[in-house]
PDB file of N, CA and C in Angstrom:
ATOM      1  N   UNK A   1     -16.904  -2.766  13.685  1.00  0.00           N
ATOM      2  CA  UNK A   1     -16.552  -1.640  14.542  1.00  0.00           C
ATOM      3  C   UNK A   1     -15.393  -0.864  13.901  1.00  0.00           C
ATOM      4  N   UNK A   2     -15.193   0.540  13.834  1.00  0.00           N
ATOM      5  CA  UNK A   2     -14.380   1.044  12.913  1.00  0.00           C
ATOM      6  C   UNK A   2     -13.462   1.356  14.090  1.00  0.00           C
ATOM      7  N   UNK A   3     -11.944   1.272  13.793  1.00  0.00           N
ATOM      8  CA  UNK A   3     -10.796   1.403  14.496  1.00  0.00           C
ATOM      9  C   UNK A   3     -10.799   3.449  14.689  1.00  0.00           C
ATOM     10  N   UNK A   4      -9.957   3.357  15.644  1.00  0.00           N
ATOM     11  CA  UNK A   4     -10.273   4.733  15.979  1.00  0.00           C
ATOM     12  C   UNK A   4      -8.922   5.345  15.494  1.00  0.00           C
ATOM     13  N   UNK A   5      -8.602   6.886  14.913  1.00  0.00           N
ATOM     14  CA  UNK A   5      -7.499   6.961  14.789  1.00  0.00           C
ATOM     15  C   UNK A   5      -6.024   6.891  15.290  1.00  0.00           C
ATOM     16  N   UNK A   6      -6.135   6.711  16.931  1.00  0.00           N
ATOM     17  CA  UNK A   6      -5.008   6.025  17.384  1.00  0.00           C
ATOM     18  C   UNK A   6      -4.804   4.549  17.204  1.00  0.00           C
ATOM     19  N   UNK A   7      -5.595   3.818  17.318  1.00  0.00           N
ATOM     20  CA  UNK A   7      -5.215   2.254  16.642  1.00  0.00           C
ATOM     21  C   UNK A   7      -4.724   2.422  15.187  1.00  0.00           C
ATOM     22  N   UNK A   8      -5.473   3.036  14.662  1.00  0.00           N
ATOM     23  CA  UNK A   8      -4.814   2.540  13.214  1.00  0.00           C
ATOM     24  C   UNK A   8      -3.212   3.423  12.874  1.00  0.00           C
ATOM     25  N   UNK A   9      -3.135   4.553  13.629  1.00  0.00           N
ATOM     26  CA  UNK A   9      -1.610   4.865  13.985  1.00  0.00           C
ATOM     27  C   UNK A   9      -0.735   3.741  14.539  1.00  0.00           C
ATOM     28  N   UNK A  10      -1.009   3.226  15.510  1.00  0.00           N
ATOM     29  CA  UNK A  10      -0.515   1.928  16.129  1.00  0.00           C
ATOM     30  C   UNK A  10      -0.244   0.728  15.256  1.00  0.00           C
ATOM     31  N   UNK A  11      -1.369   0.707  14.351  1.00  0.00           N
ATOM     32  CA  UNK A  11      -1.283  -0.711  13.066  1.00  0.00           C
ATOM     33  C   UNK A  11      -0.227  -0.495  12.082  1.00  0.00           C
ATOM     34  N   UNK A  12       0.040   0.485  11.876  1.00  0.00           N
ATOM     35  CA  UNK A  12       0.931   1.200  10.688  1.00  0.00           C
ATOM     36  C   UNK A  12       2.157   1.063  11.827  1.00  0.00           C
ATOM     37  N   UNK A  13       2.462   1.611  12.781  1.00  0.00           N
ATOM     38  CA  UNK A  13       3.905   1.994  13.495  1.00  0.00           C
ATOM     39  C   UNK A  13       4.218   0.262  13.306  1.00  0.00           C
ATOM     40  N   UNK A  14       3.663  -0.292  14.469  1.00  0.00           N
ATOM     41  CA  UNK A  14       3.833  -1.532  14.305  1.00  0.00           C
ATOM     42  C   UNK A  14       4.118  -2.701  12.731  1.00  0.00           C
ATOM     43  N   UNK A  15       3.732  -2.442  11.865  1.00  0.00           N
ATOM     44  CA  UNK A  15       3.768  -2.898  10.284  1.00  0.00           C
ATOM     45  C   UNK A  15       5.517  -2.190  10.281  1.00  0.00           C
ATOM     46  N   UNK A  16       5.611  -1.053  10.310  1.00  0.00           N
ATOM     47  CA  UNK A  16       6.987  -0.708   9.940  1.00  0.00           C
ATOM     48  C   UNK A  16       7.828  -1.044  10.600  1.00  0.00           C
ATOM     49  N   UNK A  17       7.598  -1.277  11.822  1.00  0.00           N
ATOM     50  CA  UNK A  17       8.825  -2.221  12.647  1.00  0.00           C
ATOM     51  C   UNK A  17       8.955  -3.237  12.638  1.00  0.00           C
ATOM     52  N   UNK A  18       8.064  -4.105  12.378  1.00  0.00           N
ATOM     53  CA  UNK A  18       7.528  -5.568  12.246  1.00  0.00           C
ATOM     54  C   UNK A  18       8.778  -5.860  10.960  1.00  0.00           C
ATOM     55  N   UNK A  19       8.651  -5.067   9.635  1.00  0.00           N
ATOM     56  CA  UNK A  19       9.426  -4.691   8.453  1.00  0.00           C
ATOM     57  C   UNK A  19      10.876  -4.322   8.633  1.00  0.00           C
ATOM     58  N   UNK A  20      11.056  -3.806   9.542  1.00  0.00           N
ATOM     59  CA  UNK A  20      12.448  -3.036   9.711  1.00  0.00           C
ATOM     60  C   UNK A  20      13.130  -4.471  10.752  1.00  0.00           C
ATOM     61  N   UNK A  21      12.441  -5.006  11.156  1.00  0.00           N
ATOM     62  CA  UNK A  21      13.498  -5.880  12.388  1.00  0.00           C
ATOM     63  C   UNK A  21      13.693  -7.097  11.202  1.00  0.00           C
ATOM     64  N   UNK A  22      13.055  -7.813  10.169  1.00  0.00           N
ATOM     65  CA  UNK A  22      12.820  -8.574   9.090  1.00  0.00           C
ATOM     66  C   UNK A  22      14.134  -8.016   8.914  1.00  0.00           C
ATOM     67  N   UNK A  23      14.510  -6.949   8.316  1.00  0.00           N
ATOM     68  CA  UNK A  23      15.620  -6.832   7.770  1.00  0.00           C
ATOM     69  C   UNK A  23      16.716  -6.403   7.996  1.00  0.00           C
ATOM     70  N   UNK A  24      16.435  -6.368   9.433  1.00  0.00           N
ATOM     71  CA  UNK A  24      18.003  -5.961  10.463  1.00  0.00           C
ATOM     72  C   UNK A  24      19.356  -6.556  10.433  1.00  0.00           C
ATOM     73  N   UNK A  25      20.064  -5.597   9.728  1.00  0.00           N
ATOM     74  CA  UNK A  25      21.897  -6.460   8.915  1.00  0.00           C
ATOM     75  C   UNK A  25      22.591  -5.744  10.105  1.00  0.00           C
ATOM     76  N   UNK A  26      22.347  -4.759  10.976  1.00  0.00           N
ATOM     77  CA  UNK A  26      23.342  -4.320  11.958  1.00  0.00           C
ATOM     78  C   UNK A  26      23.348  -2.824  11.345  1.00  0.00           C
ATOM     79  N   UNK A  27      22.278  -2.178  10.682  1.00  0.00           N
ATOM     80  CA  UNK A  27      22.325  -1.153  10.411  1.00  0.00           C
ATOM     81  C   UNK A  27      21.237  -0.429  11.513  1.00  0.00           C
ATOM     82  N   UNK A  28      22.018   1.071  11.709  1.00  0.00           N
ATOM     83  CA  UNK A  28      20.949   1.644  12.860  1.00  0.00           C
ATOM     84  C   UNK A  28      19.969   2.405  11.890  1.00  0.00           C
ATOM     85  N   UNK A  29      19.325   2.557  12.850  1.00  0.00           N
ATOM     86  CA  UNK A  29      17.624   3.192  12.077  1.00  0.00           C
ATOM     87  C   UNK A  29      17.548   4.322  13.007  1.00  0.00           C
ATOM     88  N   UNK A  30      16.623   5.085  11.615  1.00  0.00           N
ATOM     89  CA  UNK A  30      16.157   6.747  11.854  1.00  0.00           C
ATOM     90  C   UNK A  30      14.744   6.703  11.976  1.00  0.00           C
ATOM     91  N   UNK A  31      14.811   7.252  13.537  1.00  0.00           N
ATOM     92  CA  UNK A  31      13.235   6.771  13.762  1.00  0.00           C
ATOM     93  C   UNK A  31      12.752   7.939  14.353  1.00  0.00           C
ATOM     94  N   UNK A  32      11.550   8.977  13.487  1.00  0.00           N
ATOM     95  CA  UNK A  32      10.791   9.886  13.210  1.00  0.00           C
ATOM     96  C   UNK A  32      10.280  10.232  14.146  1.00  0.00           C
ATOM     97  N   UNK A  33       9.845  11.138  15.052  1.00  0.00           N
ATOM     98  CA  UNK A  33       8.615  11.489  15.587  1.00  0.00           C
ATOM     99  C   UNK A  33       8.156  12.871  15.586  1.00  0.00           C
ATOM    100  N   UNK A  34       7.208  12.845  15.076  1.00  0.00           N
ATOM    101  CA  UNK A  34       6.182  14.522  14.894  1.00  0.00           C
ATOM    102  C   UNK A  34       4.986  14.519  15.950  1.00  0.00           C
ATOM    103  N   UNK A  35       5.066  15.752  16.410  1.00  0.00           N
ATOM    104  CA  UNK A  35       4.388  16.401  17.359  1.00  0.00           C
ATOM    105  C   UNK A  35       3.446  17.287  17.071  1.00  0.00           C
ATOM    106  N   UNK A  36       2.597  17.935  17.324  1.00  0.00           N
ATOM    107  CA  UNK A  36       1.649  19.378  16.397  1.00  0.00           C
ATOM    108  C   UNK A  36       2.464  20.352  16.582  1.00  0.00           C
ATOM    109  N   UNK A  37       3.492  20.605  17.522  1.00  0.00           N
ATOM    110  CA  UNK A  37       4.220  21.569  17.653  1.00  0.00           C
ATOM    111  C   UNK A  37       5.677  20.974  17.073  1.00  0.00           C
ATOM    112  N   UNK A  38       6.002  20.223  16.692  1.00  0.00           N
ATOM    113  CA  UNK A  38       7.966  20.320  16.523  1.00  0.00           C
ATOM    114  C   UNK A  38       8.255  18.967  16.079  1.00  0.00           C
ATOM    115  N   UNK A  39       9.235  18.159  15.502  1.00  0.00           N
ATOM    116  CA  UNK A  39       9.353  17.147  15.100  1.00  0.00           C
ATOM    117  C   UNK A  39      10.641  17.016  15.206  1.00  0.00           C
ATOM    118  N   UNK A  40      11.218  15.749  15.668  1.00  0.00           N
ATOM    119  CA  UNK A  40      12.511  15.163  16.354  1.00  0.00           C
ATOM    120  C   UNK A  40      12.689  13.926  15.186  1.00  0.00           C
ATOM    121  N   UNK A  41      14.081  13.936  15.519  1.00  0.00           N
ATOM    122  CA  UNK A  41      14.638  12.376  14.630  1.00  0.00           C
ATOM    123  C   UNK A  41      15.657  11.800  15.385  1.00  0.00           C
ATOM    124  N   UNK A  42      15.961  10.759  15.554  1.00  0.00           N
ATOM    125  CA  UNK A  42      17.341  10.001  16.185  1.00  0.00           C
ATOM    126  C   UNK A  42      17.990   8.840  15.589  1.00  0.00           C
ATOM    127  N   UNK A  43      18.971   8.734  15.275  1.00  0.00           N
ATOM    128  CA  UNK A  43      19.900   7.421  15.094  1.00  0.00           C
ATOM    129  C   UNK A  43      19.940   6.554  16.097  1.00  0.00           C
ATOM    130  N   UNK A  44      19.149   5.434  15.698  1.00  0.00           N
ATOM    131  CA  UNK A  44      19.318   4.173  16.664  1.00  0.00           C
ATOM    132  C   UNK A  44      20.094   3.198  16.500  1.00  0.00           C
ATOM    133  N   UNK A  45      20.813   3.060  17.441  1.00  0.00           N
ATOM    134  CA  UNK A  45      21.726   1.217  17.227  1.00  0.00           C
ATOM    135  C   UNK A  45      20.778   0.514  18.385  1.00  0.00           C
ATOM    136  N   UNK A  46      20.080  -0.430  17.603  1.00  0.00           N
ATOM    137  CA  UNK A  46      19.121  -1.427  18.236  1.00  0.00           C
ATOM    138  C   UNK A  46      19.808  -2.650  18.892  1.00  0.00           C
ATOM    139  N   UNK A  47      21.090  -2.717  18.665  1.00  0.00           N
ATOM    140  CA  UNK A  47      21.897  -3.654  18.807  1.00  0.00           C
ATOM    141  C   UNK A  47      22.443  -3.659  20.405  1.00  0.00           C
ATOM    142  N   UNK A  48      22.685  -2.111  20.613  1.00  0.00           N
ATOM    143  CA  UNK A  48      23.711  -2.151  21.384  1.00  0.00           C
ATOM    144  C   UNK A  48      22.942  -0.942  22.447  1.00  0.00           C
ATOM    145  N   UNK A  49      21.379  -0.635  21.410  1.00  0.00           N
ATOM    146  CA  UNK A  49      20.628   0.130  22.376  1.00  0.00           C
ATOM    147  C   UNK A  49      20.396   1.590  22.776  1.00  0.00           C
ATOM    148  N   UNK A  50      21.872   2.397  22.063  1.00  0.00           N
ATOM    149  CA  UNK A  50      21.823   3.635  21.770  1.00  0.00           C
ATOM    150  C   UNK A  50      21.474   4.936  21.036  1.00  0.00           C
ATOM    151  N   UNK A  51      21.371   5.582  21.485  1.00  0.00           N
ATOM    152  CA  UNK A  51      21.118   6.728  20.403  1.00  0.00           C
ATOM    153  C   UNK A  51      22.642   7.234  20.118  1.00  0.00           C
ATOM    154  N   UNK A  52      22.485   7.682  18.438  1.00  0.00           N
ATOM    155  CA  UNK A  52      23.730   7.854  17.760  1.00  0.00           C
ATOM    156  C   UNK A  52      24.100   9.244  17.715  1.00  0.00           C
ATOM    157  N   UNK A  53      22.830   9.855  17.340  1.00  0.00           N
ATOM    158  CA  UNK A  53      22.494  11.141  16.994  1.00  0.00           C
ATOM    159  C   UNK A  53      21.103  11.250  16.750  1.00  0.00           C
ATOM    160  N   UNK A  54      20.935  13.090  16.858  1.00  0.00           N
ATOM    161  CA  UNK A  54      19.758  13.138  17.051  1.00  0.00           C
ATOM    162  C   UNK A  54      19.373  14.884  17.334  1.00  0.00           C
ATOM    163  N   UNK A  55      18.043  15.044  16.487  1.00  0.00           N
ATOM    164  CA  UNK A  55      18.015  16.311  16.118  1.00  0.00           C
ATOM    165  C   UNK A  55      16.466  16.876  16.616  1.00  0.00           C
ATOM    166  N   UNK A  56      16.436  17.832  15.977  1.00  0.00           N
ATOM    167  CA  UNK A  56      14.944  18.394  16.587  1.00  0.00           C
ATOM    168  C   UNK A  56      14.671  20.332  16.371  1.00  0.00           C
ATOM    169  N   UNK A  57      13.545  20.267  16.458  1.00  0.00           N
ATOM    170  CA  UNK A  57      12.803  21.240  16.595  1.00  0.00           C
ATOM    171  C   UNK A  57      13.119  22.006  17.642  1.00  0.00           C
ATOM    172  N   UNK A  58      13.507  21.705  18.412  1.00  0.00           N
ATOM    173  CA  UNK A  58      13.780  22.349  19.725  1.00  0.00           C
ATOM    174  C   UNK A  58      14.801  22.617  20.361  1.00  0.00           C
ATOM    175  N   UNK A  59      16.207  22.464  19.291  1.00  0.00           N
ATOM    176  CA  UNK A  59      17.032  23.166  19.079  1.00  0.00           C
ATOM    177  C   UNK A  59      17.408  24.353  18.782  1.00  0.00           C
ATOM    178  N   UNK A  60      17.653  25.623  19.635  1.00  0.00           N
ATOM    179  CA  UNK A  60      17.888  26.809  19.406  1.00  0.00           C
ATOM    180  C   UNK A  60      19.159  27.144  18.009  1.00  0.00           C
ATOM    181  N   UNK A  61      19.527  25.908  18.064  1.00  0.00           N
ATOM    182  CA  UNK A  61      20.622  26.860  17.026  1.00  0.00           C
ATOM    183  C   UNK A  61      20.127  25.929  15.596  1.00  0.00           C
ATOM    184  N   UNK A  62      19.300  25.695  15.084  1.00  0.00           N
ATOM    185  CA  UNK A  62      18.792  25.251  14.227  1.00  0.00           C
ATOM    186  C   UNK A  62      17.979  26.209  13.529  1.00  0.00           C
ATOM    187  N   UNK A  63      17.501  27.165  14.551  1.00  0.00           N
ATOM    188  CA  UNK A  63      16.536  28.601  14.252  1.00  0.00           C
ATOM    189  C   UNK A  63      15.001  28.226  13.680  1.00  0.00           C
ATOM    190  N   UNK A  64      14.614  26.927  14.554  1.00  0.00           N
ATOM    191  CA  UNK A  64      13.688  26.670  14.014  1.00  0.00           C
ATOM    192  C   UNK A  64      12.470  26.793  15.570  1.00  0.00           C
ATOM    193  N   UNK A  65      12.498  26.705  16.715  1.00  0.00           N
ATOM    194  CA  UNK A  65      12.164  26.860  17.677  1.00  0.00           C
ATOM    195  C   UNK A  65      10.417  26.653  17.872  1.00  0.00           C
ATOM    196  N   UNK A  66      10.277  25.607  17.682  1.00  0.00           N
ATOM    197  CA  UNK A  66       8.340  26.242  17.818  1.00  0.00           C
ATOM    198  C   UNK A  66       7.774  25.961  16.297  1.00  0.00           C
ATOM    199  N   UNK A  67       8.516  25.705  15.452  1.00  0.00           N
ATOM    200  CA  UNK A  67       8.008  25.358  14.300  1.00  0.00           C
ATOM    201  C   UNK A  67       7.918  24.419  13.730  1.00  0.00           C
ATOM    202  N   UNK A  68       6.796  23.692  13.012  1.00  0.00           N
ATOM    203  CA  UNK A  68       6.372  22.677  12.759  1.00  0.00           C
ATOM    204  C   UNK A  68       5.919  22.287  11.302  1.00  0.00           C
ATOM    205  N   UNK A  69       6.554  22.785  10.275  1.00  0.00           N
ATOM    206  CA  UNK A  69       6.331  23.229   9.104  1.00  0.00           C
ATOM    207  C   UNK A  69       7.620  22.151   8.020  1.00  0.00           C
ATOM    208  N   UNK A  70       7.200  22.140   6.680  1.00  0.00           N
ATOM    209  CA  UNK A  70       8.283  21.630   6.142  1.00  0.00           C
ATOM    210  C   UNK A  70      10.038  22.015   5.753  1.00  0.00           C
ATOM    211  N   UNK A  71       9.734  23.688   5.892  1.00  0.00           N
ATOM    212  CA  UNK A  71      10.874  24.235   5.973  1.00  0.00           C
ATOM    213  C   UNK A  71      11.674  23.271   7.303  1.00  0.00           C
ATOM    214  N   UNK A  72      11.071  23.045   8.219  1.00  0.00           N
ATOM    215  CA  UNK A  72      11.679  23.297   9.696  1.00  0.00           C
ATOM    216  C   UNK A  72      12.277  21.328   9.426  1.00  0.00           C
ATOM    217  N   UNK A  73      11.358  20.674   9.045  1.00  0.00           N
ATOM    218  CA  UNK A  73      11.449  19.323   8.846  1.00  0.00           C
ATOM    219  C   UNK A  73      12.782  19.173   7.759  1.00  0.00           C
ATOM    220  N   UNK A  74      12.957  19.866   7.004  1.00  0.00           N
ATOM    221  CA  UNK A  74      13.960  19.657   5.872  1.00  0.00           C
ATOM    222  C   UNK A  74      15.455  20.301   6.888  1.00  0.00           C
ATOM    223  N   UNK A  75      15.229  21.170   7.676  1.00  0.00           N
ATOM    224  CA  UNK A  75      16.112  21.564   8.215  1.00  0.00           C
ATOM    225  C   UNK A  75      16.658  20.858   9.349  1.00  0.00           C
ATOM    226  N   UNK A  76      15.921  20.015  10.148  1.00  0.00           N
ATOM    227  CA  UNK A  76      16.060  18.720  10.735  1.00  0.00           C
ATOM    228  C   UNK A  76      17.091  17.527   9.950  1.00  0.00           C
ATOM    229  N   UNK A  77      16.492  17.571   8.578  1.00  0.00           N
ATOM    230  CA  UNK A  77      17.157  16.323   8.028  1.00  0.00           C
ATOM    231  C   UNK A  77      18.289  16.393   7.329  1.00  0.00           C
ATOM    232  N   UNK A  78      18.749  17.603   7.272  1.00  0.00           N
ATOM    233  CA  UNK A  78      19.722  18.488   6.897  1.00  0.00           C
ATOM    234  C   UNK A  78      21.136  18.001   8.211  1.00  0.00           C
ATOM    235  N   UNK A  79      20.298  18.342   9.435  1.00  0.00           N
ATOM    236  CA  UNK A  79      20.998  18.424  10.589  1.00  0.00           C
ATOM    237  C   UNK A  79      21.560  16.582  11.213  1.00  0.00           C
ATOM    238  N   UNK A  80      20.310  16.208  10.853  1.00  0.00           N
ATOM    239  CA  UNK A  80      20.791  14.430  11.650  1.00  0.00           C
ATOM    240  C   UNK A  80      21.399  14.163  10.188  1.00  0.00           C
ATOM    241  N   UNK A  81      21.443  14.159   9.373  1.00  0.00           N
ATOM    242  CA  UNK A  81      22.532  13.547   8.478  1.00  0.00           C
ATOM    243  C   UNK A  81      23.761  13.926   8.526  1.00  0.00           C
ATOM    244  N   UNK A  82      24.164  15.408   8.668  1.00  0.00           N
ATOM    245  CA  UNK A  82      25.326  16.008   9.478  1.00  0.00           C
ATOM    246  C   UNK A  82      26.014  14.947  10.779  1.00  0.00           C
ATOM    247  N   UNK A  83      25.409  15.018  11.625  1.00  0.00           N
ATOM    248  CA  UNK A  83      25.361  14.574  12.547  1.00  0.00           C
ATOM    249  C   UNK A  83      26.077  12.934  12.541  1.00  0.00           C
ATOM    250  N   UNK A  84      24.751  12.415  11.635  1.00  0.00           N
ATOM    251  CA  UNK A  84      24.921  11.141  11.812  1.00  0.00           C
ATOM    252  C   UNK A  84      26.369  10.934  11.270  1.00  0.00           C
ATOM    253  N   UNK A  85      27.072  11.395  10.049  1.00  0.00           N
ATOM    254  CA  UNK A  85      28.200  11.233   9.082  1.00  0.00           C
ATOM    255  C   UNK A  85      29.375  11.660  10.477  1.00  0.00           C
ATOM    256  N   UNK A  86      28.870  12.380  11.459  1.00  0.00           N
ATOM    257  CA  UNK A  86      30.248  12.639  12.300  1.00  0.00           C
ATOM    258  C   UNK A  86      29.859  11.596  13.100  1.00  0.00           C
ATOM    259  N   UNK A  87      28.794  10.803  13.319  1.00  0.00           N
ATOM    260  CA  UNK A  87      29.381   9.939  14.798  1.00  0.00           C
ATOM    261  C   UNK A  87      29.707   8.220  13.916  1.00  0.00           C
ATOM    262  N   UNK A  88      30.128   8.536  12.427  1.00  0.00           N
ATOM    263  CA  UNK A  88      30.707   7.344  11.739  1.00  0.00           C
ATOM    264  C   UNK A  88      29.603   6.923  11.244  1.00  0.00           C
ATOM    265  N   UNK A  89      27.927   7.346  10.785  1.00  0.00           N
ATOM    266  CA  UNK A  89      27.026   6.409  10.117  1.00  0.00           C
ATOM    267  C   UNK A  89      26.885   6.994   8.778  1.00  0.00           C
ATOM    268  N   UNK A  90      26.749   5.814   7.590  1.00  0.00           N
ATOM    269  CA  UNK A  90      26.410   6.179   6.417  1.00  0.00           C
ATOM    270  C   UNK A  90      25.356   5.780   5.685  1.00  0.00           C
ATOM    271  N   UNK A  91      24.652   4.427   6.610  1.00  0.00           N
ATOM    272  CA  UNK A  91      23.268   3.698   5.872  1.00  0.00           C
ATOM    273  C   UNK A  91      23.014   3.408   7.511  1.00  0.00           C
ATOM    274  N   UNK A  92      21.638   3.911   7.035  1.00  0.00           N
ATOM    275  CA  UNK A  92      20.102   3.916   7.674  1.00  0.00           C
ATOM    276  C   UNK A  92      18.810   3.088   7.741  1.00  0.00           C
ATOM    277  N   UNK A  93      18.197   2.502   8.482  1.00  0.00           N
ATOM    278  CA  UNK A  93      17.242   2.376   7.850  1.00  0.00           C
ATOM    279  C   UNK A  93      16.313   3.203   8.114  1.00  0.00           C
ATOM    280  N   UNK A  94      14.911   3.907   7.486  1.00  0.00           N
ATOM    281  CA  UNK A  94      14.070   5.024   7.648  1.00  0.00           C
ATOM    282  C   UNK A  94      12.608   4.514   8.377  1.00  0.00           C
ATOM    283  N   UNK A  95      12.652   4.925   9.757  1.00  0.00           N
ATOM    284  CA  UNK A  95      11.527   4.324  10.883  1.00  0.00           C
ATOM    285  C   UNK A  95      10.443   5.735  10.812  1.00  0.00           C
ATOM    286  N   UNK A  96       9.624   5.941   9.896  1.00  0.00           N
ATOM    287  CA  UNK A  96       8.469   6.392  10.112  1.00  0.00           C
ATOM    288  C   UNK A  96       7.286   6.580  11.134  1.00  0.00           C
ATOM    289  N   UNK A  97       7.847   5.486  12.262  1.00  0.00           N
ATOM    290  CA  UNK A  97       6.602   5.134  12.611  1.00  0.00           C
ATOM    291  C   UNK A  97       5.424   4.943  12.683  1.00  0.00           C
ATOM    292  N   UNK A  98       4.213   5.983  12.718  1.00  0.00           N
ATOM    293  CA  UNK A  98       3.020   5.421  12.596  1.00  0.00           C
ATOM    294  C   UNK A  98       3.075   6.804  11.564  1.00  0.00           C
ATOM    295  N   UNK A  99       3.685   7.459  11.217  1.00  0.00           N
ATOM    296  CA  UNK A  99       3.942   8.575   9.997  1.00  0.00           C
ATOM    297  C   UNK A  99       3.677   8.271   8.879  1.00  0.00           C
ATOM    298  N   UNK A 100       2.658   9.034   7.985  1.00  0.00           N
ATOM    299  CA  UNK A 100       2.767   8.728   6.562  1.00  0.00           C
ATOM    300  C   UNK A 100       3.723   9.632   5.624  1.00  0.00           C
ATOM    301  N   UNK A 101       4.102   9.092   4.820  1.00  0.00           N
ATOM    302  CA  UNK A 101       5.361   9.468   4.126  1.00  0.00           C
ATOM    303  C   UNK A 101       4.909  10.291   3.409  1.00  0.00           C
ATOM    304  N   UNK A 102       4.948  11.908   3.606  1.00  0.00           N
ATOM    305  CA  UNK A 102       4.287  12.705   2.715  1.00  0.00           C
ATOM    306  C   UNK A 102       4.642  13.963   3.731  1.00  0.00           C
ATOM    307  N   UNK A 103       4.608  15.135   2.989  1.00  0.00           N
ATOM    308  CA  UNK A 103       4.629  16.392   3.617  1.00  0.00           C
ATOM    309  C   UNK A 103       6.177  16.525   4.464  1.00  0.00           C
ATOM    310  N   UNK A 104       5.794  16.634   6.023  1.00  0.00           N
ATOM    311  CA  UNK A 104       7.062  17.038   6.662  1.00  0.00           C
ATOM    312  C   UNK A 104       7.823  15.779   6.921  1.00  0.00           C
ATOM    313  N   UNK A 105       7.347  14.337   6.965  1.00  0.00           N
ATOM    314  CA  UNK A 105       8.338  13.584   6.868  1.00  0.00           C
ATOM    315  C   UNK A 105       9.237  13.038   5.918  1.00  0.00           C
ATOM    316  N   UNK A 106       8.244  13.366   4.709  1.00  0.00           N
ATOM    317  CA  UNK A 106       8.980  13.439   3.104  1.00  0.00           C
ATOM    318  C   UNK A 106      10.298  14.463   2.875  1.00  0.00           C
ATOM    319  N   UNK A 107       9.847  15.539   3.553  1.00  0.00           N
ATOM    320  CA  UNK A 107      10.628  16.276   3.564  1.00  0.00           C
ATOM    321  C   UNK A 107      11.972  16.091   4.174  1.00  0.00           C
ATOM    322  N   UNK A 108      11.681  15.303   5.517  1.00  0.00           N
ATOM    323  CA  UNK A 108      13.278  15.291   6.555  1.00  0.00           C
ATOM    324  C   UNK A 108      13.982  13.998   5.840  1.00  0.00           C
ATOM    325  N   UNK A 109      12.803  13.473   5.284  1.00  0.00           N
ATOM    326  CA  UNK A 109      13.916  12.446   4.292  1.00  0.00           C
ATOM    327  C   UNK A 109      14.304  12.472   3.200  1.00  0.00           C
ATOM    328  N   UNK A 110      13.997  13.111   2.386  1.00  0.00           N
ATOM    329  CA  UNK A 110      14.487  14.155   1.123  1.00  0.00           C
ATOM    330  C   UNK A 110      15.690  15.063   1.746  1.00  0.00           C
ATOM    331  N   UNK A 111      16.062  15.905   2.721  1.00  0.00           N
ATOM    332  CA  UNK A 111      17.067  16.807   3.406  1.00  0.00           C
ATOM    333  C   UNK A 111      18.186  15.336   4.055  1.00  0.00           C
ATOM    334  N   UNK A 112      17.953  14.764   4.731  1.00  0.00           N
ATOM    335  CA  UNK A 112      18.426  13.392   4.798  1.00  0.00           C
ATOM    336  C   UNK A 112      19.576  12.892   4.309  1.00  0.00           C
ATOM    337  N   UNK A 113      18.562  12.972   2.661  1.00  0.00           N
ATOM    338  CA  UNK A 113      19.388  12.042   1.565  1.00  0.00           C
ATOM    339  C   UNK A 113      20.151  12.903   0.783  1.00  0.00           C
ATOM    340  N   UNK A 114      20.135  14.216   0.638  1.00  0.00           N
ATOM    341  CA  UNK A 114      20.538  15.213   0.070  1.00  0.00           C
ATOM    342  C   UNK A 114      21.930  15.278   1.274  1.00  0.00           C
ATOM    343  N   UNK A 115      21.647  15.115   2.384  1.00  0.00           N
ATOM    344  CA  UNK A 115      22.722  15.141   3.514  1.00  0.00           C
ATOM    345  C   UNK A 115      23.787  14.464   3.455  1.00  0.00           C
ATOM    346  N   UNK A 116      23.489  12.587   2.820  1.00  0.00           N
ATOM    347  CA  UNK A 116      24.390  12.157   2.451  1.00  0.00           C
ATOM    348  C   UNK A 116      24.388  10.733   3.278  1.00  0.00           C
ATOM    349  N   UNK A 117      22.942  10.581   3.546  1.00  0.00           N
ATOM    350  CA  UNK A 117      22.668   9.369   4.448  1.00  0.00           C
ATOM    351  C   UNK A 117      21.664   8.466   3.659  1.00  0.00           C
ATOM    352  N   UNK A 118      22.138   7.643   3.541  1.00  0.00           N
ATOM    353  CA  UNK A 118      21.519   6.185   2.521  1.00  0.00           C
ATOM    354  C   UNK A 118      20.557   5.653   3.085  1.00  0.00           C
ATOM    355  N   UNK A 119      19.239   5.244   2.651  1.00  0.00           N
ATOM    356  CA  UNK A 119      18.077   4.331   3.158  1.00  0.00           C
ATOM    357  C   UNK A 119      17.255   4.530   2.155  1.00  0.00           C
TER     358      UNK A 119
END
């Protein structure tokens, strides 16, 4: 029986967390999510349960509003690495979720690392 494309989104999210908790030192994780319309990122402390920081598409002063493109994704990762460096974080780990690493998520993690945030 062939898996349908939400399971095998699910098999992959799950594989990367499965991976990321394996190697949990007390570092918070940047965990991805894309939409057809807009794509969000947040700093997690899994520890203590919070969000650190956290960016998005749907931020008016980002000037990206409605857009879903790699410009808009690089400009995201531009922004939570900003971000993250003011609320005291400097290493990450990078939560894809059920995302393949290519195009606009390549991108917010390329802007990211250029930002000055390690993973």
């Amino acid at each position: 029986m062939a898996n349908s494309k939400r399971d095998l989104f699910r098999k992959r999210r799950m594989r990367v967390r499965s991976k990321l908790r394996k190697l949990a030192d007390g570092r918070p994780r940047l965990s991805v999510h894309r939409s057809s319309k807009n794509i969000s990122v947040q700093v997690i402390d899994d520890v203590q349960g919070r969000t650190l920081a956290a960016a998005s598409t749907l931020e008016k002063d980002l000037g990206v509003v409605g857009r879903n493109n790699v410009e808009a994704a690089a400009k995201v990762g531009a922004a939570i690495a900003e971000r993250a460096k003011q609320a005291g974080v400097e290493a990450v780990f990078f939560d894809r979720g059920g995302f393949l690493f290519h195009g606009k998520v390549k991108a917010l993690a390329d802007a990211a690392r250029e930002g000055g945030l390690k993973f």
